[in-house]
Protein backbone atom coordinates (compact mmCIF):
# COMPACT_ATOMS: atom_id res chain seq x y z
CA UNK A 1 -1.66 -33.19 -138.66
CA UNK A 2 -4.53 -35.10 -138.67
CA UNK A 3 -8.16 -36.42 -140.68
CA UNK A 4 -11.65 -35.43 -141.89
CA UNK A 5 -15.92 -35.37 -142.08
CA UNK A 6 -18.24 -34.93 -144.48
CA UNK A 7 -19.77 -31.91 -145.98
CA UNK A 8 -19.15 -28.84 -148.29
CA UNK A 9 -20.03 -25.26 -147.72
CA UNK A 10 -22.69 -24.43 -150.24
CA UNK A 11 -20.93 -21.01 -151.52
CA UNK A 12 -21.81 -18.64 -154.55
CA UNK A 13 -19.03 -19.45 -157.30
CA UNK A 14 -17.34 -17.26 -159.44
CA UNK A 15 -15.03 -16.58 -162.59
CA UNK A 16 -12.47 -14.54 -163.74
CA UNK A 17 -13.36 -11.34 -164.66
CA UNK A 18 -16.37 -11.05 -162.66
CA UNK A 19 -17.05 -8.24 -159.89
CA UNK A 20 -18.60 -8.30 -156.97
CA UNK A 21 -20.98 -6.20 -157.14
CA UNK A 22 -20.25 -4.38 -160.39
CA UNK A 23 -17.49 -1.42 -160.13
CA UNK A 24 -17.70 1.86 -161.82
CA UNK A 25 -17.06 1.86 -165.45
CA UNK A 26 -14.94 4.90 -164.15
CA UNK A 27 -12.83 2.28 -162.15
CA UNK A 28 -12.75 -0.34 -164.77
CA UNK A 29 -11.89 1.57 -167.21
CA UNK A 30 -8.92 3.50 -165.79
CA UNK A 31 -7.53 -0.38 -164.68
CA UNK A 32 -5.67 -0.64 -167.90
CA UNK A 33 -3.81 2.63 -167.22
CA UNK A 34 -2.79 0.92 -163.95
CA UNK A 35 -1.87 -2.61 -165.02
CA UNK A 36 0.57 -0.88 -167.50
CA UNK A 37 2.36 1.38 -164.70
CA UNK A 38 2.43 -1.54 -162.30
CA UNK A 39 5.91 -3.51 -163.55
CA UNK A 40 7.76 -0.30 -163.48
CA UNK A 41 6.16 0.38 -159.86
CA UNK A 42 7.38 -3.17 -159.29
CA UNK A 43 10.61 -2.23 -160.23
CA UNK A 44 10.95 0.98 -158.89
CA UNK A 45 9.51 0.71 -155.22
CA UNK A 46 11.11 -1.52 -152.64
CA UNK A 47 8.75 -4.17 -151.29
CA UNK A 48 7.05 -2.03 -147.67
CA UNK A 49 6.20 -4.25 -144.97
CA UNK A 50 2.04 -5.02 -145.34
CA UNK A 51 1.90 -6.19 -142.37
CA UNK A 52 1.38 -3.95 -138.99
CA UNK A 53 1.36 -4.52 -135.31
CA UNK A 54 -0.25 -3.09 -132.29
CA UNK A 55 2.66 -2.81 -129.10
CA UNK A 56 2.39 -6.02 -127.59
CA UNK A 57 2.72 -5.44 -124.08
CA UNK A 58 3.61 -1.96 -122.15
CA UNK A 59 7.10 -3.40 -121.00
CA UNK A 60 9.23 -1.96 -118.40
CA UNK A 61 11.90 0.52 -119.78
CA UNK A 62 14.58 -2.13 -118.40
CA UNK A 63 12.52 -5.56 -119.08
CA UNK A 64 15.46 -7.86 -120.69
CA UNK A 65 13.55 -10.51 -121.94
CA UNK A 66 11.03 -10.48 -124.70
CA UNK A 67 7.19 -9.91 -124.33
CA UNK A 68 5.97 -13.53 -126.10
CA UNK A 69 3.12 -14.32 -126.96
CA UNK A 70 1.05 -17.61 -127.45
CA UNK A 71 -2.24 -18.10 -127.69
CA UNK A 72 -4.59 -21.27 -128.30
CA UNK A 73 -6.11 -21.08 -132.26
CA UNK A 74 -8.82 -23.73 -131.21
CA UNK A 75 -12.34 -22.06 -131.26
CA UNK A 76 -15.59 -23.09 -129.39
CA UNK A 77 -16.44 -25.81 -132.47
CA UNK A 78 -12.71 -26.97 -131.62
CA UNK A 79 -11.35 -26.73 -135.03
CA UNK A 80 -7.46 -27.73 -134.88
CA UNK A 81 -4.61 -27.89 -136.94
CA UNK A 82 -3.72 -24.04 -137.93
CA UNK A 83 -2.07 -23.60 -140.83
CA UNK A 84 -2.17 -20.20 -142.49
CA UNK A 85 -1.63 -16.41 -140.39
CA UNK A 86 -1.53 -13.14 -141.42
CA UNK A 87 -1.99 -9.78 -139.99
CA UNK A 88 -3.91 -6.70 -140.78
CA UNK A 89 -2.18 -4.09 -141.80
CA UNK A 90 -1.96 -0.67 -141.61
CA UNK A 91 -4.64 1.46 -143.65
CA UNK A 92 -7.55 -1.35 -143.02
CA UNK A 93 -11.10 0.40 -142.87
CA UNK A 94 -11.92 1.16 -139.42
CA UNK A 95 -14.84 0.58 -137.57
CA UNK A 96 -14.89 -3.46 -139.04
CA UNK A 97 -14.45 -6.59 -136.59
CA UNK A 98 -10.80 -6.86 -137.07
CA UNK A 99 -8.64 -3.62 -136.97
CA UNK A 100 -4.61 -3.21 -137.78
CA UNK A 101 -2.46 -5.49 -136.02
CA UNK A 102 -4.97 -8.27 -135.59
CA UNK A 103 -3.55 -11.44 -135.94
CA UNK A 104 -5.74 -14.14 -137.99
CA UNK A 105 -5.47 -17.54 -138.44
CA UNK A 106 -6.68 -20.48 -140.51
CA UNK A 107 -7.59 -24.00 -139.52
CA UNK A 108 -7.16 -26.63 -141.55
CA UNK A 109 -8.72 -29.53 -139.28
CA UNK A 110 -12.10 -30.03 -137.33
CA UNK A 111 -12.57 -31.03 -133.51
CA UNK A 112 -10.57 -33.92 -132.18
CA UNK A 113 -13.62 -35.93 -130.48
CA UNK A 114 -13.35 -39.12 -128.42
CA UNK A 115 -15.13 -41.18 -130.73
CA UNK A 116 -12.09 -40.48 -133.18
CA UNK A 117 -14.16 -39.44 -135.99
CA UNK A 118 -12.80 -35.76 -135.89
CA UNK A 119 -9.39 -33.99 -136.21
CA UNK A 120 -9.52 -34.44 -139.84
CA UNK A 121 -7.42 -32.85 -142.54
CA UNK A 122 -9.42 -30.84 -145.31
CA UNK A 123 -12.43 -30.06 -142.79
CA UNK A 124 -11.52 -27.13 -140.59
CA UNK A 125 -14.15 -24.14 -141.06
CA UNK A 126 -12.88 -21.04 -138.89
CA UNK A 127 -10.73 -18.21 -139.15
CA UNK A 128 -9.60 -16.91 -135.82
CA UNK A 129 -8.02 -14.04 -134.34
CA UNK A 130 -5.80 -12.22 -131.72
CA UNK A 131 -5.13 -8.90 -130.25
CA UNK A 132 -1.90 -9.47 -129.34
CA UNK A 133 -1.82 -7.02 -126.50
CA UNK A 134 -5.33 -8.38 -125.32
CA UNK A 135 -7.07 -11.13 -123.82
CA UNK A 136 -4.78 -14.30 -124.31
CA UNK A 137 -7.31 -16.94 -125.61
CA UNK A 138 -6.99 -20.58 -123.29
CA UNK A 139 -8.18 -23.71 -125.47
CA UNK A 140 -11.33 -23.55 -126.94
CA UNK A 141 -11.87 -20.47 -126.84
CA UNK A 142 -10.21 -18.62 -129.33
CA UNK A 143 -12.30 -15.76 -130.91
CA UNK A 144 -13.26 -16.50 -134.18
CA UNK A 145 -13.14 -13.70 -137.08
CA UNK A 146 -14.38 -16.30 -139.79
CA UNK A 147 -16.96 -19.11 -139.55
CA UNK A 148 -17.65 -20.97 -142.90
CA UNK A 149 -19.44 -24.32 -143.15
CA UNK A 150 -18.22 -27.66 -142.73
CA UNK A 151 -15.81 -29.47 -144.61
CA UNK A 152 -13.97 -26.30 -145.43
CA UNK A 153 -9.77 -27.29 -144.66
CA UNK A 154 -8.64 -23.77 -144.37
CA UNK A 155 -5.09 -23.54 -145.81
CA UNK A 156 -1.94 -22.14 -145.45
CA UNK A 157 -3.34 -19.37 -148.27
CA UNK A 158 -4.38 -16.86 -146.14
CA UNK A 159 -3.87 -12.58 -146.44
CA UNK A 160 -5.09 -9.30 -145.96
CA UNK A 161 -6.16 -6.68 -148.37
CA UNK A 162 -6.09 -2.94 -147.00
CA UNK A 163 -9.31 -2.07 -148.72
CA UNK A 164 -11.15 -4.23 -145.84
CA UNK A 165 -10.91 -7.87 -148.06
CA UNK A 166 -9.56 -11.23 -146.18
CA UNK A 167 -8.85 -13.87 -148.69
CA UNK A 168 -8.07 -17.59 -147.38
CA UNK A 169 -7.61 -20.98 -149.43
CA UNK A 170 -9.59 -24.01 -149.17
CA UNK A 171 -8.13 -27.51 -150.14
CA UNK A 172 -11.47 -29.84 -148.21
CA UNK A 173 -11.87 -33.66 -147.90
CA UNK A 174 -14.83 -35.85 -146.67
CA UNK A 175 -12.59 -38.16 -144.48
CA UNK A 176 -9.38 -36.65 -144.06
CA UNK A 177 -7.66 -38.66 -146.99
CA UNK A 178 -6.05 -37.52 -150.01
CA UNK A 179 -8.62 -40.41 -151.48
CA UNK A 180 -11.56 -37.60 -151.47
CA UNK A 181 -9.20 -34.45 -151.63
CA UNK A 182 -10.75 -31.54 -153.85
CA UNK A 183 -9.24 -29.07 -155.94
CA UNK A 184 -11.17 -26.03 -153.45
CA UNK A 185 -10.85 -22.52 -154.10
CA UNK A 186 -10.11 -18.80 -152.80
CA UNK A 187 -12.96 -17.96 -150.18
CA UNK A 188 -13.19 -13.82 -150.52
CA UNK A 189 -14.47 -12.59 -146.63
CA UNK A 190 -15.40 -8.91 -145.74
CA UNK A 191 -14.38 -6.76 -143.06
CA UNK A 192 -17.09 -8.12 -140.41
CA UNK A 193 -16.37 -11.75 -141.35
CA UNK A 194 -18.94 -12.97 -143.83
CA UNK A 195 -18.19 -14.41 -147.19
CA UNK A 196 -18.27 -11.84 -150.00
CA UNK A 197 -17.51 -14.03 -153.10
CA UNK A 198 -15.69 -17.39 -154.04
CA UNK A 199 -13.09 -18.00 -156.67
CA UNK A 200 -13.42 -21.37 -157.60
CA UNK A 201 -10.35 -23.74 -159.10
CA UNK A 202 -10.92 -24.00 -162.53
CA UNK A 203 -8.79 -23.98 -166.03
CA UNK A 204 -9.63 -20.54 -165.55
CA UNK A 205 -8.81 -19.36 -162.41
CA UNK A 206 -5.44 -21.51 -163.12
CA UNK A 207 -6.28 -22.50 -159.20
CA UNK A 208 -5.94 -26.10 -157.96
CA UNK A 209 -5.62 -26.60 -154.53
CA UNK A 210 -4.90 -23.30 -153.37
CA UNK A 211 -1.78 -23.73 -150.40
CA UNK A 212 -0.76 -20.45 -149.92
CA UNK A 213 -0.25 -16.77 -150.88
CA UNK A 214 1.13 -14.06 -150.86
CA UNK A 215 -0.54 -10.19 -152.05
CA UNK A 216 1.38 -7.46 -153.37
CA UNK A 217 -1.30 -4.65 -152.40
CA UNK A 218 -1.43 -1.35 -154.23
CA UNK A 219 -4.85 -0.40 -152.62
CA UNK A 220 -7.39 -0.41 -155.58
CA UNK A 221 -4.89 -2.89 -157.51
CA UNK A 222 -2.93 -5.88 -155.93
CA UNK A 223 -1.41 -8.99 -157.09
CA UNK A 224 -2.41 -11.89 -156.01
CA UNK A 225 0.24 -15.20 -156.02
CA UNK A 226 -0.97 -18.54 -155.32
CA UNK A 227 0.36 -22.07 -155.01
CA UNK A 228 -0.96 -24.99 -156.00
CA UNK A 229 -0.60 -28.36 -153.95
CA UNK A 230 -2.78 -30.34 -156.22
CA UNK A 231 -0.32 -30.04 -159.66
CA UNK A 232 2.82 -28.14 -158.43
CA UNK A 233 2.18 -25.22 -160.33
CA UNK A 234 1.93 -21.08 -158.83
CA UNK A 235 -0.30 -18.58 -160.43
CA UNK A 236 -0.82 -14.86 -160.60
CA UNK A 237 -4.46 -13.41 -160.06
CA UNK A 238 -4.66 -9.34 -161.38
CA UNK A 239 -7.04 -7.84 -159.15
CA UNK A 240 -8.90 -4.47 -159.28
CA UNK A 241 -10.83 -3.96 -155.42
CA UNK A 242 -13.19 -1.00 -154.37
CA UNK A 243 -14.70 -0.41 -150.78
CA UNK A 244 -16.94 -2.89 -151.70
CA UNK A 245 -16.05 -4.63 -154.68
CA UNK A 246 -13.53 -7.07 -155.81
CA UNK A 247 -12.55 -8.07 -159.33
CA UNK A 248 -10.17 -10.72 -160.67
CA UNK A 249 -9.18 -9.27 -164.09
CA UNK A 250 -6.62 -11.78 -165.15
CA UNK A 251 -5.17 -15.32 -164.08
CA UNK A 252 -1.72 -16.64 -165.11
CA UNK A 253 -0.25 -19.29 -164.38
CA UNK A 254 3.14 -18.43 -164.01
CA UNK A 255 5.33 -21.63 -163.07
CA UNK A 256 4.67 -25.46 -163.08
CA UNK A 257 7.11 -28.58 -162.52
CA UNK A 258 7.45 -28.50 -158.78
CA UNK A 259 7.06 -32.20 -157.23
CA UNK A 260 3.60 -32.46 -155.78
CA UNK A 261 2.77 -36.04 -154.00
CA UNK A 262 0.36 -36.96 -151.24
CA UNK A 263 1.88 -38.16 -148.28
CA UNK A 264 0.93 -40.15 -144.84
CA UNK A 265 0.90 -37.72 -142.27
CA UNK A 266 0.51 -34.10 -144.35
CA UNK A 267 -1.75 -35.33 -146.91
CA UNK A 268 -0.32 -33.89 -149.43
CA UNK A 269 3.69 -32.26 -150.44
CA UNK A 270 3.20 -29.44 -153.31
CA UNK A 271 5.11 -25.92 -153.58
CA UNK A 272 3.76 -23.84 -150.54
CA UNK A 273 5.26 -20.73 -148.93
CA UNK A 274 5.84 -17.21 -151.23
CA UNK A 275 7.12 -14.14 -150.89
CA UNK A 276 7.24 -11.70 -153.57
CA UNK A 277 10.43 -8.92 -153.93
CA UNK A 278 8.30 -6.32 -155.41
CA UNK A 279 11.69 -4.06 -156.37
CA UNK A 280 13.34 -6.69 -158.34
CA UNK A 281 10.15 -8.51 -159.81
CA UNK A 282 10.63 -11.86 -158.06
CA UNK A 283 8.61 -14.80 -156.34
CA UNK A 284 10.56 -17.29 -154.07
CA UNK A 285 8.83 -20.35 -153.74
CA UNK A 286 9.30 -22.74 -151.08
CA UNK A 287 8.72 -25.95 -152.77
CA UNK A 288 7.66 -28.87 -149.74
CA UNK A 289 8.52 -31.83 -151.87
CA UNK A 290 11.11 -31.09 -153.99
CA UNK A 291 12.80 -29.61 -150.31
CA UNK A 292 14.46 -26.53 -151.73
CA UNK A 293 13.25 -22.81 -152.63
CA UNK A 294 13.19 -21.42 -156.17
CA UNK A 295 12.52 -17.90 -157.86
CA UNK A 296 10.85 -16.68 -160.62
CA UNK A 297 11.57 -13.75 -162.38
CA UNK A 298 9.75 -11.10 -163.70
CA UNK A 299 7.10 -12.93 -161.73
CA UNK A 300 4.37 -9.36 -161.78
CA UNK A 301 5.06 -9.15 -165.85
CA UNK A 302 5.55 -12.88 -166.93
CA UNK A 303 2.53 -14.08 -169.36
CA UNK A 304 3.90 -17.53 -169.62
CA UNK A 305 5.33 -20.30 -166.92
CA UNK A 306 8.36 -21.11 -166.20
CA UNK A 307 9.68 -24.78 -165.12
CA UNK A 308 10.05 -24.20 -161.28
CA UNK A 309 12.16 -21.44 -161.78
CA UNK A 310 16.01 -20.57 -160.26
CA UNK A 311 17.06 -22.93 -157.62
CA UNK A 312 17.84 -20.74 -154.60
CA UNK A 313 19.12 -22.97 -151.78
CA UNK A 314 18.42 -27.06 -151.34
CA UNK A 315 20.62 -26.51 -148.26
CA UNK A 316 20.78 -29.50 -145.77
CA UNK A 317 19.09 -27.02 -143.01
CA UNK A 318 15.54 -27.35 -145.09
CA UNK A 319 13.34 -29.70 -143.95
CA UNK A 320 10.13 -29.86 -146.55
CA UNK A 321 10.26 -25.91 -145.84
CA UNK A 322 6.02 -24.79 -146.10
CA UNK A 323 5.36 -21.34 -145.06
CA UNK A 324 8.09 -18.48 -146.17
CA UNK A 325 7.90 -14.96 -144.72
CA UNK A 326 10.76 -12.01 -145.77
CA UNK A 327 12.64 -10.54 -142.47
CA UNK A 328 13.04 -6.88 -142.16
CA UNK A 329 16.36 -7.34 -143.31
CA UNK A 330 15.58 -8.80 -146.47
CA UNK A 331 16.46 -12.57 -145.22
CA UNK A 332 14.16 -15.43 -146.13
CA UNK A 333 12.17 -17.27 -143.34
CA UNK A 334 11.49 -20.66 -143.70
CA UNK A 335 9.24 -22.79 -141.86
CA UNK A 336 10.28 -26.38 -141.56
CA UNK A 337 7.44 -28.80 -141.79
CA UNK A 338 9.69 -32.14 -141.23
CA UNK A 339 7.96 -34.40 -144.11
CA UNK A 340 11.03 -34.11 -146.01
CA UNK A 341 15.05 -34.60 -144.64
CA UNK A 342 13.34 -35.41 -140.67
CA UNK A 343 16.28 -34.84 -137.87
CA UNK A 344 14.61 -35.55 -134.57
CA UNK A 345 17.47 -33.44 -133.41
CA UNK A 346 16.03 -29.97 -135.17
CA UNK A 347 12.23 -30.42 -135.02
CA UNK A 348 10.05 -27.73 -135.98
CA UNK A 349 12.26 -24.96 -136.97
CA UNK A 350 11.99 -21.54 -138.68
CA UNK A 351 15.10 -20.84 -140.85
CA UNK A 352 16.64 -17.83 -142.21
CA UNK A 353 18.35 -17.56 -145.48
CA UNK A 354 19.81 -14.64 -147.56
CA UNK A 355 17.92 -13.95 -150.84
CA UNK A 356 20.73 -15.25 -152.29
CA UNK A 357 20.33 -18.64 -150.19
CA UNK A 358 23.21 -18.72 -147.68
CA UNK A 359 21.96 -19.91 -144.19
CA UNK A 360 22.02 -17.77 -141.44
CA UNK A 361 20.92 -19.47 -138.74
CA UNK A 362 17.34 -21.27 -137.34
CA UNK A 363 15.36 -21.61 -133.92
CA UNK A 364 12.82 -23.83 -132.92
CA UNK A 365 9.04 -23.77 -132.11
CA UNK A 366 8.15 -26.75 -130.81
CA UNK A 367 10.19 -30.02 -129.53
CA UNK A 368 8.19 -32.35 -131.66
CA UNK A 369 8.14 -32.50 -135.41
CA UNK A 370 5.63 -31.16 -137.55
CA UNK A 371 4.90 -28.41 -135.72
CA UNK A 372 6.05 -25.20 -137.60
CA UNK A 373 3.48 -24.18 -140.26
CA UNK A 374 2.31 -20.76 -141.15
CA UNK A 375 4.42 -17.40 -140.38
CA UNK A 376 4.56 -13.65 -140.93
CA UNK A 377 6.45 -10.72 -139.76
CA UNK A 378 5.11 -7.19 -138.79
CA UNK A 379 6.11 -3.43 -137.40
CA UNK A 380 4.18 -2.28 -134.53
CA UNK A 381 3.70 1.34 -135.05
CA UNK A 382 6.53 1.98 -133.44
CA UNK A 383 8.88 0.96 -136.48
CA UNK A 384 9.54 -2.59 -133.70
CA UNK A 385 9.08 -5.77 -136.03
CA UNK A 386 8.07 -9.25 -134.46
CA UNK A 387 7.23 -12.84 -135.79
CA UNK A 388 4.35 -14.61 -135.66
CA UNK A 389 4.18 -18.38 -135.96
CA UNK A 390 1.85 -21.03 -136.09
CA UNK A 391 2.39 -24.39 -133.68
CA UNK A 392 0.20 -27.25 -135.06
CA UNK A 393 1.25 -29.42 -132.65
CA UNK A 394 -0.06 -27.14 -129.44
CA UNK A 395 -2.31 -25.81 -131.46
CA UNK A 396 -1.35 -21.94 -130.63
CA UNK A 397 -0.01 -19.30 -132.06
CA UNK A 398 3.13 -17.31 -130.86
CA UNK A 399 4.67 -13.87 -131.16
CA UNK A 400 7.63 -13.36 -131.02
CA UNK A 401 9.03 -9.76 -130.95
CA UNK A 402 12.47 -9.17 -133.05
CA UNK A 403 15.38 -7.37 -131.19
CA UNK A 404 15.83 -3.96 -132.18
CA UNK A 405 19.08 -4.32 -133.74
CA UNK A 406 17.27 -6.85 -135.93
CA UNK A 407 13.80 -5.09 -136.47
CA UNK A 408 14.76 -2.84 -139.40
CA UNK A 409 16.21 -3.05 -142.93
């Protein structure tokens, strides 16, 4: 993890309630009638997997080992650092410049340069992405889905909306400090890649700092979870979207009190990775700086916040866990970012929990430390699941695919 440069992008703001453009009044209207089915739904309909893979490879019927993947995430303007990935699932609109299966990814950093004024947290301006069973990108030229302007610092807050909507945090700085940090806010991209609207962090919004995300998508509903690195607090967004319009009805802010400091080599510890049990109505949080994952109940319903919520697991094998995914199975993935509990003897790993926070067991990305970031798992078409992970230290990205024994529920 690195440092910064100067500049903002100049983007249209916007506030709750607003839509962009205007939706039917037909639409509108009828969203009360879904906001009050949506808990039961919640309740009554197990969380599916959003996310969606194309094969990665045509493998030989008796290939043994796996089919991995890496790829650089460092662009032509040599943005570094990736943080956030996601992938496009099933349903997307076709005919748009990413399609089902795509793999994106955010950078938080800008180019590394010899005159050591670049590779600076809270400036990284691109959005990239991978066909996993296509052209394997070498440095520098990664293709890029998403090019905002400078100054950006692309988070770990980064999903996919099937109605054709990519929505990715921004927590910038002007030199890479937590001196000149900013509060940033939820950049709303189309289908083809340009900015459609910005959700600023206000009282409002309840946004401040947005870190990550995760999206419980419904199609012309979703809900939208977000934490906050800036005061260790996670809020809920209510969200009507159309083919080509996108409405935040609500914001909630529905838990607060998790330990948010900055720190020498991430910038900043605050709560981070979520994932969101749609049939029982709960968020786990993976909570950097306080090194153990919570949960909040009746996290889709709750009007008022909760103090961090249920402690999970503060099990020795966390290590400042950022990024959380949910395994096929049901198990919770964590990604170890090392700025809490270091062991120089398990750098960079991905762990897996139960829900009910027993450890299972954990692998490793990268021999250095601070590498593991941003994850997700995905089915290929096939019903075959595979992780994806982020390696800020190579700046790449690797898939992994899962075993079949271990690639369904």
């Amino acid at each position: 993890m690195s440092r910064a440069k100067t500049g903002r992008a100049n983007l249209n703001t916007a506030s709750v309630g607003m839509v962009y453009p205007t939706l039917p009044a037909s639409s509108a209207g009828s969203y009360a009638r879904h906001r009050a089915r949506i808990v039961p739904l919640l309740r009554g309909t197990a969380l599916v997997a959003a996310l969606a893979f194309v094969p990665l490879h045509m493998a030989a019927a008796d290939a043994f080992l796996p089919q991995i993947v890496i790829s650089s995430t460092v662009p032509a303007n040599g943005d570094e650092n990736p943080y956030g990935v996601a992938v496009v699932p099933s349903g997307f609109p076709s005919g748009a410049a990413i399609k089902p299966g795509d793999i994106l990814v955010s950078n938080f950093n800008n180019a590394n340069n010899p005159q050591n004024t670049g590779n600076l947290q809270g400036t990284g301006s691109t959005i990239i992405k991978l066909t996993a069973n296509g052209k394997i990108a070498p440095n520098g030229s990664a293709s890029v889905f998403f090019q905002g302007g400078a100054g950006l610092g692309l988070t770990t807050a980064l999903g996919v909306l099937r109605k054709g909507f990519v929505i990715v945090g921004n927590v910038p700085t002007s030199d890479g400090t937590v001196g000149t940090i900013k509060p940033g806010s939820l950049l709303v991209i189309d289908r083809n890649g340009k900015l459609f609207a910005q959700i600023p962090a206000t009282p409002a919004t309840t946004l401040n700092g947005p870190w990550d995300l995760t999206i419980f998508d419904e199609g012309s509903i979703a809900l939208l979870f977000v934490s906050n690195v800036l005061d260790g607090t996670v809020s809920r967004l209510d969200l009507i979207i159309g083919n080509n319009s996108f409405q935040v009805t609500s914001a909630t802010r529905i838990a607060s009190g998790y330990t948010h400091v900055p720190n020498a080599s991430a910038l900043v510890l605050g709560p981070t990775g979520l994932v969101f049990d749609a049939e029982n109505d709960a968020l786990f949080v993976a909570s950097t700086g306080d090194n153990a994952i919570y949960k909040i109940d009746n996290a889709g319903a709750r009007t008022q916040p909760v103090t961090r919520g249920a402690l999970v697991t503060q099990d020795p094998h966390l290590r400042g866990p950022l990024a959380l995914a949910r395994a096929p199975n049901g198990d919770l993935l964590a990604a170890n970012g090392d700025a809490v509990n270091a062991d120089p003897t398990h750098p960079s790993e991905i762990v897996e929990f139960t829900p009910s926070g027993q450890f299972v067991t954990e692998f490793n990305v990268d021999a250095a430390q601070g590498g593991a970031f941003g994850i997700a798992v995905g089915r290929t078409p096939a019903g075959a699941a595979s992780l994806v992970a982020v390696d800020d230290v190579t700046n790449t990205v690797q898939v992994y695919p899962l075993s079949p024994e271990n690639a369904n529920p």
